[in-house]
N, C-alpha and C. Protein backbone atom coordinates (compact mmCIF):
# COMPACT_ATOMS: atom_id res chain seq x y z
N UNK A 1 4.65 45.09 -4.63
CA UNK A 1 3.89 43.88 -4.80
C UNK A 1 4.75 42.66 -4.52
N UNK A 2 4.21 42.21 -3.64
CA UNK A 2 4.71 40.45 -3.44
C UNK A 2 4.42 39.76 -4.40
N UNK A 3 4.97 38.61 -4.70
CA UNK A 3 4.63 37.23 -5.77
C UNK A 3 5.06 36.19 -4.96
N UNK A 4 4.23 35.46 -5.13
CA UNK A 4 4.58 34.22 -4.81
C UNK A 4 4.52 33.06 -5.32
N UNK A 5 5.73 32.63 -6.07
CA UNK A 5 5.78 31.24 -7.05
C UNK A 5 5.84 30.33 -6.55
N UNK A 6 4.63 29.22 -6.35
CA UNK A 6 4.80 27.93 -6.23
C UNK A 6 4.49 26.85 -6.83
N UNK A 7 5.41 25.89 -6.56
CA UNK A 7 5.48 24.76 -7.58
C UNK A 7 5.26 23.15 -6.69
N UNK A 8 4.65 22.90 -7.37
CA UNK A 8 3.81 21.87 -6.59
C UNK A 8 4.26 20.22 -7.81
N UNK A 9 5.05 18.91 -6.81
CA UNK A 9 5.15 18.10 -7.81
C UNK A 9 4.33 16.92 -7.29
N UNK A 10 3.76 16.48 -8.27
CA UNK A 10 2.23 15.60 -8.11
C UNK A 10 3.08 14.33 -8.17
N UNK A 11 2.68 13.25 -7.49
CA UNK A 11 2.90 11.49 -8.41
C UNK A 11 2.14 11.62 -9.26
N UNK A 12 2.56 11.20 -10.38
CA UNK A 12 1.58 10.92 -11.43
C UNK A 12 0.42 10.00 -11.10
N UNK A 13 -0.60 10.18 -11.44
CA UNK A 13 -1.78 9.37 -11.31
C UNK A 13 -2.31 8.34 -12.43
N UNK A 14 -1.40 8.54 -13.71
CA UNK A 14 -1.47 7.92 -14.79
C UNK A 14 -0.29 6.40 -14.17
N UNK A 15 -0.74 5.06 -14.76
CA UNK A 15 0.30 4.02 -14.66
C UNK A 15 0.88 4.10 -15.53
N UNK A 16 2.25 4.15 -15.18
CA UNK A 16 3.69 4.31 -15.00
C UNK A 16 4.14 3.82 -16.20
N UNK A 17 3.85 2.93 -16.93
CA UNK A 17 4.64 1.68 -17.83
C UNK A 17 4.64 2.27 -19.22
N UNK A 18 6.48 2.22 -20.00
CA UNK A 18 6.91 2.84 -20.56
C UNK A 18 6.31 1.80 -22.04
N UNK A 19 6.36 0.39 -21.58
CA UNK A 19 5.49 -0.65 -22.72
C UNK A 19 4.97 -1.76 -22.34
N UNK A 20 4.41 -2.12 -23.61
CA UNK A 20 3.87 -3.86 -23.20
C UNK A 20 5.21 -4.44 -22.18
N UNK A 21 6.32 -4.42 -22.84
CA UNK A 21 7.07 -4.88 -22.23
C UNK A 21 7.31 -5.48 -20.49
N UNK A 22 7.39 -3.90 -20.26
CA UNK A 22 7.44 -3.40 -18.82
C UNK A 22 6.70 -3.27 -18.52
N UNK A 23 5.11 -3.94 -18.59
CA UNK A 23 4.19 -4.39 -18.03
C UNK A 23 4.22 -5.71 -17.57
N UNK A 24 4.56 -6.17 -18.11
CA UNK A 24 4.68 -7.74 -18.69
C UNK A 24 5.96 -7.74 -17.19
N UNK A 25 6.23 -7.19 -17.27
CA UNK A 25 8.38 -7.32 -16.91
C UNK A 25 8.28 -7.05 -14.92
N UNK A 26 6.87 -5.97 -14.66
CA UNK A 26 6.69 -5.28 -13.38
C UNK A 26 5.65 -7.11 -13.06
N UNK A 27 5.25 -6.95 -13.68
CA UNK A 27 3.97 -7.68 -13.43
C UNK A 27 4.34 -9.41 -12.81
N UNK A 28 5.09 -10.15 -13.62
CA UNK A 28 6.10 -11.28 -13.81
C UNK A 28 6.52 -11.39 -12.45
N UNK A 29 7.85 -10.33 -12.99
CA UNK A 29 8.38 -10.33 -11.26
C UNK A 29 7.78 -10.45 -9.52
N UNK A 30 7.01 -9.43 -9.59
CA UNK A 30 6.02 -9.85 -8.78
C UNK A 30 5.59 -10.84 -8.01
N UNK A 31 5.41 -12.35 -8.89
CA UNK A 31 4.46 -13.51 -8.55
C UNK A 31 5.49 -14.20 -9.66
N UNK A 32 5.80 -15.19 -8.57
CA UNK A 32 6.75 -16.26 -9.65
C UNK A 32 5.53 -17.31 -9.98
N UNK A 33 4.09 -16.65 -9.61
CA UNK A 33 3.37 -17.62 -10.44
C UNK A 33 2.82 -17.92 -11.81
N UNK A 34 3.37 -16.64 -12.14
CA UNK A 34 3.23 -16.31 -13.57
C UNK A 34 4.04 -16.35 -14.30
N UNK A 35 4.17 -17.20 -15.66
CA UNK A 35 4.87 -17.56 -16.53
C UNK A 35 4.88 -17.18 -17.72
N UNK A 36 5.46 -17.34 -18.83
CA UNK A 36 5.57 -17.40 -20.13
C UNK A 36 4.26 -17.48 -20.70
N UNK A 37 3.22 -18.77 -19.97
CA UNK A 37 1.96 -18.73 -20.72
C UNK A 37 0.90 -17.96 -20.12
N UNK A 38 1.26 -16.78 -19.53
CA UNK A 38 0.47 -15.98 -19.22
C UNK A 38 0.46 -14.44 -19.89
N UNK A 39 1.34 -14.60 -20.50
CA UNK A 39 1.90 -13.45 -21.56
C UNK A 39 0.70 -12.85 -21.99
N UNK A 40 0.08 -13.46 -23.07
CA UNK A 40 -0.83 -13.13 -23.89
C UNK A 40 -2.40 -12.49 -23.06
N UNK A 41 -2.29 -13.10 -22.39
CA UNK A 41 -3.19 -12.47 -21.25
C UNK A 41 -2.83 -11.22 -20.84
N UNK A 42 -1.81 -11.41 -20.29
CA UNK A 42 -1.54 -9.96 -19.67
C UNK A 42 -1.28 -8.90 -20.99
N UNK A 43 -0.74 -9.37 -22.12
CA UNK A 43 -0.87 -8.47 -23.27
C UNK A 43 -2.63 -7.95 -23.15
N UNK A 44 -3.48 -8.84 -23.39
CA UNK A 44 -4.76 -8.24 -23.90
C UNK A 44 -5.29 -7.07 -22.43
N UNK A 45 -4.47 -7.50 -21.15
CA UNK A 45 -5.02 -6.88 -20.15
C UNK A 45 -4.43 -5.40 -20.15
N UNK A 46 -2.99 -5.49 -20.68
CA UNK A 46 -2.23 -4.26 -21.32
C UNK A 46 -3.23 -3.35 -22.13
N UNK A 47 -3.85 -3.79 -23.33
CA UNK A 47 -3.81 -3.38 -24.02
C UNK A 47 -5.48 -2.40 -23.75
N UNK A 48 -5.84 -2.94 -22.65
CA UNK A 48 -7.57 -2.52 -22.33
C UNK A 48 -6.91 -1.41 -21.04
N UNK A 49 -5.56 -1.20 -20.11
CA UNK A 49 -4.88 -0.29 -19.20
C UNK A 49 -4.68 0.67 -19.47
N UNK A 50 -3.77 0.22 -20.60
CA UNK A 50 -2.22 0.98 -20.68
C UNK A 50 -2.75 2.49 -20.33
N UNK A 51 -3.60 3.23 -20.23
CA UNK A 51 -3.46 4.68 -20.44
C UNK A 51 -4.38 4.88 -19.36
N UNK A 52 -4.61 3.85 -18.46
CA UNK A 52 -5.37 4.35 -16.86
C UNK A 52 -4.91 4.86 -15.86
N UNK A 53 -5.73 5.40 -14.98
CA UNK A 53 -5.18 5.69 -13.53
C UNK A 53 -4.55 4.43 -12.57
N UNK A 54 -3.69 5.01 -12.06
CA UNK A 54 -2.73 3.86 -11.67
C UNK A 54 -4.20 3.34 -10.40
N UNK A 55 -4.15 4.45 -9.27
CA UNK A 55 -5.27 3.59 -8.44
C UNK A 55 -6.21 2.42 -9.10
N UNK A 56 -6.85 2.97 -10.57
CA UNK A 56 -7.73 1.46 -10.86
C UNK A 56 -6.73 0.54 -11.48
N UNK A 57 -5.62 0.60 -12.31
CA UNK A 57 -4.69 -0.54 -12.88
C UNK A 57 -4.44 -1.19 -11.37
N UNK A 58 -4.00 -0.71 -10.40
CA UNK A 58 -3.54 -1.97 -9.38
C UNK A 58 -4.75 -2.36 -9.02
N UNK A 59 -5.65 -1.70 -8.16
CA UNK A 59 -6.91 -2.98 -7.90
C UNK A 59 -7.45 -3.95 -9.35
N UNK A 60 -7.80 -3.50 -10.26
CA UNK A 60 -8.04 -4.04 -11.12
C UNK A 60 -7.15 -5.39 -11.48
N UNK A 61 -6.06 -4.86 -11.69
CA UNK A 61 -5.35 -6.13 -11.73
C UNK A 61 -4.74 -7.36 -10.54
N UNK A 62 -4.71 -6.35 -9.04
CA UNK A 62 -4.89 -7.37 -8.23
C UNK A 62 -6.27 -8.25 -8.24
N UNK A 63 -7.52 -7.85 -8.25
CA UNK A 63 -8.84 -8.23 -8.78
C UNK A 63 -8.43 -9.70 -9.37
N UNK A 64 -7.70 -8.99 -10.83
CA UNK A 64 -7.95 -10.14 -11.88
C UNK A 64 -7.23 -11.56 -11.45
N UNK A 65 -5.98 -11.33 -10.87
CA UNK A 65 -4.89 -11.92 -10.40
C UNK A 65 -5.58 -12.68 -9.60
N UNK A 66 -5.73 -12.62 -8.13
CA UNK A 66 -6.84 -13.23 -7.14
C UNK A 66 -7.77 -14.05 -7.78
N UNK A 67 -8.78 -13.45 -8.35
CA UNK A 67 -10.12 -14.18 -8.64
C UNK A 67 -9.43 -15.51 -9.70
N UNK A 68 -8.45 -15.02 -10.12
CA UNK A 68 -8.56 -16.45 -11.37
C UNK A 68 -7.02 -17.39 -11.31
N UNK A 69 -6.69 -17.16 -9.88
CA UNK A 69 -5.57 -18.23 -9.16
C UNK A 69 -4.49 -17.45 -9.79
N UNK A 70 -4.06 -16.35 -10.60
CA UNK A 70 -2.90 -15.69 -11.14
C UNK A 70 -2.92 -16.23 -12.57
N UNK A 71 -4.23 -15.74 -13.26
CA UNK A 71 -4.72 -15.89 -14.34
C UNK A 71 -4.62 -17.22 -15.05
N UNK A 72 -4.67 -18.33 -14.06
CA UNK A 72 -5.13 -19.80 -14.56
C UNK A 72 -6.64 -20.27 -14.46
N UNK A 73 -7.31 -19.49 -13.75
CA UNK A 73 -8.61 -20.59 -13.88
C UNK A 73 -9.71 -19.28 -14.19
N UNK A 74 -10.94 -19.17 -14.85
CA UNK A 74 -11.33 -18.24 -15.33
C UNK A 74 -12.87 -18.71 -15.01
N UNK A 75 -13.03 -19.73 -14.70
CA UNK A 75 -14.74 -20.51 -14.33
C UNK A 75 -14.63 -21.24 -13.32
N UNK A 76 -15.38 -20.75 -12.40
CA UNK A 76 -15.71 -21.46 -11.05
C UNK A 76 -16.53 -22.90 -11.63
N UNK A 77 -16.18 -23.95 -11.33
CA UNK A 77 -16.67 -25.08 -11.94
C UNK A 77 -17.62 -25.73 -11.31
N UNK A 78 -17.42 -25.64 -9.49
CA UNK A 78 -18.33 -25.85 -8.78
C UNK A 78 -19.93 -24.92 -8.57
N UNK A 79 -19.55 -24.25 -9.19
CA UNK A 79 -20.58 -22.68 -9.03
C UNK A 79 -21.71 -23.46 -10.53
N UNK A 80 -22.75 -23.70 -10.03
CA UNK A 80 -23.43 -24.68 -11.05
C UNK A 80 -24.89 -23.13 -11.85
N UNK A 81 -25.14 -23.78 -12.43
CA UNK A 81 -25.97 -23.02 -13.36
C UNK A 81 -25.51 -22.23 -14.46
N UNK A 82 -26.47 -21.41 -15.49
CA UNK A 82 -25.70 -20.35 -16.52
C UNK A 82 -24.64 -19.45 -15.88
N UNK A 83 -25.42 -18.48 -15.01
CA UNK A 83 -24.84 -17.59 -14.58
C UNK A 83 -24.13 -17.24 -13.50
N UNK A 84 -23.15 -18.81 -13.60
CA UNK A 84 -22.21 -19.18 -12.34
C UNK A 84 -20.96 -18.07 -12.48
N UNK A 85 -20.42 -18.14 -11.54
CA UNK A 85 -19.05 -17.06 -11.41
C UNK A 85 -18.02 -17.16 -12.73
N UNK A 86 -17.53 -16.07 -13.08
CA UNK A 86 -16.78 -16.04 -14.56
C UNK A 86 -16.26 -15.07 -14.67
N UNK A 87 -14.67 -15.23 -15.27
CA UNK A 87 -13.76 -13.92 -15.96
C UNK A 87 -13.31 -13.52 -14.24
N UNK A 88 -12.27 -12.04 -15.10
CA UNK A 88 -11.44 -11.72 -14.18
C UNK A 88 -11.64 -11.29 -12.91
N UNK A 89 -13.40 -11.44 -12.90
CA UNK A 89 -13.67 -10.29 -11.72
C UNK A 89 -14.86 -11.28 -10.85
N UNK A 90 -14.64 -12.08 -11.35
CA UNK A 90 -16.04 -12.94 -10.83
C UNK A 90 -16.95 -12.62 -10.61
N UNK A 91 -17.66 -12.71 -11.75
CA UNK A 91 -18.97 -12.46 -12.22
C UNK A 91 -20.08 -13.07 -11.92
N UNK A 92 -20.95 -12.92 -10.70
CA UNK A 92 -22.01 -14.10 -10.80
C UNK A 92 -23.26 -13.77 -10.90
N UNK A 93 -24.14 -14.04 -11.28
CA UNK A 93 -25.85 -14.13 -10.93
C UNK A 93 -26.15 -12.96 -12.45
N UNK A 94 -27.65 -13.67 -12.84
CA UNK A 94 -28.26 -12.93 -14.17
C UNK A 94 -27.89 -11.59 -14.44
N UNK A 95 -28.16 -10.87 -12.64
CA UNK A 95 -28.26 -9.01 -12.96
C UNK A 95 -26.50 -8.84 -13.23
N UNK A 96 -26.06 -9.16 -12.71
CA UNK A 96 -24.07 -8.94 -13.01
C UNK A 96 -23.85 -9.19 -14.39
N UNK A 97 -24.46 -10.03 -14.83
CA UNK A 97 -24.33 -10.70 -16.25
C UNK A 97 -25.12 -9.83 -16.85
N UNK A 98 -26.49 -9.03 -16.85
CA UNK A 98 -27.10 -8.23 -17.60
C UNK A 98 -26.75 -6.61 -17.82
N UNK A 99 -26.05 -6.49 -16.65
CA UNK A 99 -25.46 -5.40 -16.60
C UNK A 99 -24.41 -5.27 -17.39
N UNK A 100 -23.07 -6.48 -17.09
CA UNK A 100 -22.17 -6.47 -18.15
C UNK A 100 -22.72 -6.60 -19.57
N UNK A 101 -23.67 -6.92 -19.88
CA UNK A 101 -24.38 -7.16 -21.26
C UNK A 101 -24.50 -5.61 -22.29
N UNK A 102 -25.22 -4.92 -21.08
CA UNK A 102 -25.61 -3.28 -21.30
C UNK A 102 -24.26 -2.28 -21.60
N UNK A 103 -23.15 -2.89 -20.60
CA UNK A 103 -21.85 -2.28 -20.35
C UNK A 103 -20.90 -2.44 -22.23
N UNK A 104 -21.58 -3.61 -22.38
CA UNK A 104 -20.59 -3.78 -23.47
C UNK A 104 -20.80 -3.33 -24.59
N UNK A 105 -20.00 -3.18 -25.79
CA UNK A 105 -20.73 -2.75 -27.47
C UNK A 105 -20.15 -3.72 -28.19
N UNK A 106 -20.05 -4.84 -27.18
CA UNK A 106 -20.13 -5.85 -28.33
C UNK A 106 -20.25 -7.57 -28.53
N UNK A 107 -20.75 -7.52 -27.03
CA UNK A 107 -21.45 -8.69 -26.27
C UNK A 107 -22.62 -8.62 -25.80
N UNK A 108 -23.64 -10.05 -25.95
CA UNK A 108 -24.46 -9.69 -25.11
C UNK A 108 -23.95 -11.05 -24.20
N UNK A 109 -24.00 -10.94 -22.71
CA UNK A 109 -23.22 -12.32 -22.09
C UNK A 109 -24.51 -12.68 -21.22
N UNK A 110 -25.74 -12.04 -21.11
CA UNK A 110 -26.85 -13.19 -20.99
C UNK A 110 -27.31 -14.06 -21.61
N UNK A 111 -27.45 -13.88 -23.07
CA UNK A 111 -27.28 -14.75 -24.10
C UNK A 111 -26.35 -15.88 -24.21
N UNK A 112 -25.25 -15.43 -24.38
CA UNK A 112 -24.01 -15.76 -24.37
C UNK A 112 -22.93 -16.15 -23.25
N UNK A 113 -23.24 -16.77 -22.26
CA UNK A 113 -22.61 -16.59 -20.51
C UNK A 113 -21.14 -17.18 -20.44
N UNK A 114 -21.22 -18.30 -21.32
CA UNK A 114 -20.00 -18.78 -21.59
C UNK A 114 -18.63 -18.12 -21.72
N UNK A 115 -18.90 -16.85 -22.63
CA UNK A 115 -17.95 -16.05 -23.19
C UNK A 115 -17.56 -15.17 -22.12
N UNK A 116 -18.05 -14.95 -21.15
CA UNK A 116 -17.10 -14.74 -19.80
C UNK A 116 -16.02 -14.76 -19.43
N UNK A 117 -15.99 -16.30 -19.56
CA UNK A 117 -14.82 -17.20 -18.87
C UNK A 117 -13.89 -17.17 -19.72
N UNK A 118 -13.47 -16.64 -21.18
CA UNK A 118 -12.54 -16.34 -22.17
C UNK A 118 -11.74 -15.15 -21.54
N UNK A 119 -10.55 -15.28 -21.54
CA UNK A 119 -9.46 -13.90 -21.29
C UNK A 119 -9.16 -13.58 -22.48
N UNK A 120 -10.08 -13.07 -23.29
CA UNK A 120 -9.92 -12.54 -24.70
C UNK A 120 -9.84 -10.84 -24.37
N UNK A 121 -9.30 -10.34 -25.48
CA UNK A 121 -9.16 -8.66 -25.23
C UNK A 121 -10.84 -8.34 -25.23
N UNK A 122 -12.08 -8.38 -25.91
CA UNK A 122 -13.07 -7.61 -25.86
C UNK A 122 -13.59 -7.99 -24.50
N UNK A 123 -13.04 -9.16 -24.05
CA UNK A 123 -14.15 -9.52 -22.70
C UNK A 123 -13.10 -8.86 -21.52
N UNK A 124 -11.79 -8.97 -21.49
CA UNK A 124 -11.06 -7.82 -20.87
C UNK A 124 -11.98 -6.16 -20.31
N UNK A 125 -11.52 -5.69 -21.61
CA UNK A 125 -12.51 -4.18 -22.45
C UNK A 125 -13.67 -4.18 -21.44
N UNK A 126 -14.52 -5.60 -21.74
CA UNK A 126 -16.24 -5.06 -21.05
C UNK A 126 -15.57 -5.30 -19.67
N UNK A 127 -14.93 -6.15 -18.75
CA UNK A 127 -14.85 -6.35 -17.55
C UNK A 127 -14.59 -5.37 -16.83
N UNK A 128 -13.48 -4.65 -17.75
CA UNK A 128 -12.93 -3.38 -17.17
C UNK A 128 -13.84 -2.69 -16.78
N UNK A 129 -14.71 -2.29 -17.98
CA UNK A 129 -15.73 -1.41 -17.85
C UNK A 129 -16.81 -1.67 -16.76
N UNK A 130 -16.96 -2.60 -16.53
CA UNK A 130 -18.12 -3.09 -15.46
C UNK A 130 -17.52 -2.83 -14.21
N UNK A 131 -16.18 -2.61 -14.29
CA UNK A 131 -15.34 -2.89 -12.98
C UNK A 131 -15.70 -0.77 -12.71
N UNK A 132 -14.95 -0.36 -13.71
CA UNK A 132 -15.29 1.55 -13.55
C UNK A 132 -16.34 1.60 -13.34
N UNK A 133 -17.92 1.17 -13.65
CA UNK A 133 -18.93 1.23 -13.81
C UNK A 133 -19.33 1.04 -12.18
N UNK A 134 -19.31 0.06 -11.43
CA UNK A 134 -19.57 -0.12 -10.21
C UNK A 134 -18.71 0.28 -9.37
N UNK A 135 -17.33 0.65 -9.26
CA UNK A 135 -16.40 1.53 -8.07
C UNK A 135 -16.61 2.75 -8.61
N UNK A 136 -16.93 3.61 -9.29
CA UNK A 136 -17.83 4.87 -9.71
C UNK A 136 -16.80 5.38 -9.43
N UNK A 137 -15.56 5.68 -9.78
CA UNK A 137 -14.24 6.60 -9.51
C UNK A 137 -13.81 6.27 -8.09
N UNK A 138 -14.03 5.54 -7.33
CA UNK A 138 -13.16 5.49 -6.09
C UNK A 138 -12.80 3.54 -5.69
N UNK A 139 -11.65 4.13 -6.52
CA UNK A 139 -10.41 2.81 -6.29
C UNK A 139 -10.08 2.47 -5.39
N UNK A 140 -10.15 2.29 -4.21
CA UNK A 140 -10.17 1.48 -2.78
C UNK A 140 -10.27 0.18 -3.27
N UNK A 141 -9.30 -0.45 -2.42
CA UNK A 141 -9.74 -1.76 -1.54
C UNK A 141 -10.48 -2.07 -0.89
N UNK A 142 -11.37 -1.11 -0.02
CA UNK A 142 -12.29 -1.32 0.61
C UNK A 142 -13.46 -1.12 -0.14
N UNK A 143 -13.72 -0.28 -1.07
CA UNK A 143 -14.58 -0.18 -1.51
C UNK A 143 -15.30 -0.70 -2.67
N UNK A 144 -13.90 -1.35 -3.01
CA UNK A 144 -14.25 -2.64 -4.04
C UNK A 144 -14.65 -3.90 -3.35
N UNK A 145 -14.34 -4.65 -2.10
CA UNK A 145 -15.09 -4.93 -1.42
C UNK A 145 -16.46 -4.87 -1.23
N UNK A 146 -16.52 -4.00 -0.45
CA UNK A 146 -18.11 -3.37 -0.73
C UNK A 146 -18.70 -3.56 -1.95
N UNK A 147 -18.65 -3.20 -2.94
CA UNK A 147 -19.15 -2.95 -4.08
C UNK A 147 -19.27 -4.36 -5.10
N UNK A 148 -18.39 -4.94 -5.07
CA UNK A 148 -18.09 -6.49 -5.55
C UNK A 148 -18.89 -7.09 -4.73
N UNK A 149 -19.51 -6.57 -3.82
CA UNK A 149 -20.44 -8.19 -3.15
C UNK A 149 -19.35 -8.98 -2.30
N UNK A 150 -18.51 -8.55 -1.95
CA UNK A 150 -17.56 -9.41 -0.68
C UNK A 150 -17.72 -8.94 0.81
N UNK A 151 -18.58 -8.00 1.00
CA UNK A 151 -18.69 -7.28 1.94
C UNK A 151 -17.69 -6.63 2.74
N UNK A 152 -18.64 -5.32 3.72
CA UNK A 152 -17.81 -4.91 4.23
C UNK A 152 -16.51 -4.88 4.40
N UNK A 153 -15.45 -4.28 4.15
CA UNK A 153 -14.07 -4.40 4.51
C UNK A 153 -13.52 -4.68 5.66
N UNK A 154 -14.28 -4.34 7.21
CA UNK A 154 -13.76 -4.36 8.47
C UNK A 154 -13.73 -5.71 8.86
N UNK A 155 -15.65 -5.85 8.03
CA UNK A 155 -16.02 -7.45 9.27
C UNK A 155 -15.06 -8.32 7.96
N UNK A 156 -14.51 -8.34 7.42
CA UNK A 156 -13.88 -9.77 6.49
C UNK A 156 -12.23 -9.59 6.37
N UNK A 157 -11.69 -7.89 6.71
CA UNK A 157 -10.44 -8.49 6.62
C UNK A 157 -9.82 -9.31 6.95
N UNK A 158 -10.29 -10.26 7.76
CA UNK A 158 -9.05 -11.19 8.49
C UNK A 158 -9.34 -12.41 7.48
N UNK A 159 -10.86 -12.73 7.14
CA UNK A 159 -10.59 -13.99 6.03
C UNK A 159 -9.27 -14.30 5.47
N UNK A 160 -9.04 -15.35 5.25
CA UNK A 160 -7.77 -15.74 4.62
C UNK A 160 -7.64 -15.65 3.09
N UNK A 161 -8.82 -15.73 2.41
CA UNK A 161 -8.86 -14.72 0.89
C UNK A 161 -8.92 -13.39 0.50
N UNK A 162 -9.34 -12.72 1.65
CA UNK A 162 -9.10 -11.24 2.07
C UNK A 162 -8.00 -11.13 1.99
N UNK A 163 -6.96 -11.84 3.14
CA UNK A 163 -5.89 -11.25 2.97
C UNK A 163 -5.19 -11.39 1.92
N UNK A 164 -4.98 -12.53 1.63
CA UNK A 164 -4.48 -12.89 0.48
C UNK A 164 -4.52 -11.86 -1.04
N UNK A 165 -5.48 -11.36 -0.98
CA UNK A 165 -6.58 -10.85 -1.69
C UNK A 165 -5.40 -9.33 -1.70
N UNK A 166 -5.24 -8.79 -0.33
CA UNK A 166 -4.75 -7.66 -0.14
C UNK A 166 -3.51 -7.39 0.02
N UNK A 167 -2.83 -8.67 0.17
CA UNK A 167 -1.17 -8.71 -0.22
C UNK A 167 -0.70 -8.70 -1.86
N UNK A 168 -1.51 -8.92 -2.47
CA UNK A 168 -1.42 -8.96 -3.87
C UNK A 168 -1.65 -7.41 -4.23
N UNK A 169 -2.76 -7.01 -3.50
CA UNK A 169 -2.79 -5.49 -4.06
C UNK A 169 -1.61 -4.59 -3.39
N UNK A 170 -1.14 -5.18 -2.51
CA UNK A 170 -0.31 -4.45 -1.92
C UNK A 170 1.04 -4.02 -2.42
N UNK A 171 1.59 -5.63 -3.22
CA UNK A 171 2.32 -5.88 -3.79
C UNK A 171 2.40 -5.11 -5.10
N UNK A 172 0.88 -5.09 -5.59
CA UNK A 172 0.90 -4.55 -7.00
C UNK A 172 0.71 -2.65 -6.64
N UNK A 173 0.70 -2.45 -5.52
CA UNK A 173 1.06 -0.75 -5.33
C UNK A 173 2.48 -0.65 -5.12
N UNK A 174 2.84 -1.19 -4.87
CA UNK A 174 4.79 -0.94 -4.69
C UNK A 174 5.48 -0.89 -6.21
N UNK A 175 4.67 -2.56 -6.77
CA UNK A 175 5.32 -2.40 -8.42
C UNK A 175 4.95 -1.22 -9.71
N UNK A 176 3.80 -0.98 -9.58
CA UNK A 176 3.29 0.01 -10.58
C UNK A 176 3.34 1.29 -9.60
């Protein structure tokens, strides 16, 4: 009888980070646009991760990074009405907002639309979730695209927020 032992070594698919710390520490470095007063943020964004698949921690957090200037601005101000763009993922129009409503256990943010635009840990928690909820297990760049309402990936990569958009994620696949 033959045997044949093989051993097979995976990358881990879990993100990498040993603590808050070295979240905080990968993350920083990165973007000298982020400072000291972004800490607490990225703590609550830690604390809704820490135990994900690395594919959704980097889009996700390139996501968050992008949409809110490198976690300074959290409300599109020009975007007029209730259910103007909001939070890490930019959130716009009633059904996005009703959906995140359903998504959450402990918001309702049609009611409530304001509470969006807070980088608090529970609104973290639901964003996340809205974010798994609509890329349905497949973490692409492109397909968060798609799926986010930015369209297609082919016809828009060249936009200049596209790219932008995709050097950040790029960046954040090398660090995590």
């Amino acid at each position: 009888m033959n045997f044949c032992i093989c051993i097979f070594i995976l990358k881990s698919t879990k993100s990498e980070f040993t603590s808050l710390k070295d979240f905080i520490k990968k993350t920083s470095l990165a973007f000298v646009d982020l400072t000291n007063i972004h800490k607490e943020i990225l703590k609550n964004i830690y604390e809704v991760i820490k135990y994900e698949e690395r594919d959704s921690v980097v889009l996700f957090m390139a996501a968050a990074l992008h949409n809110t200037s490198f976690l300074n601005k959290f409300v599109d101000n020009w975007d007029k009405g209730m259910y103007k763009t909001r939070g890490l993922l930019e959130i716009q129009g009633f059904e996005k907002y009703q959906t995140l409503s359903t998504l959450s256990t402990r918001y309702n943010y049609v009611e409530n639309y304001e509470m969006l635009g807070a980088p608090v840990s529970f609104v973290i928690k639901d964003c996340y979730q809205y974010f798994l909820h609509v890329l349905k297990l497949q973490y692409t760049f492109e397909n968060y695209c798609q799926k986010m309402g930015l369209g297609e990936y082919e016809k828009i990569k060249n936009r200049r927020d596209i790219l932008r958009f995709k050097s950040i994620y790029d960046v954040l696949t090398d660090v995590y």
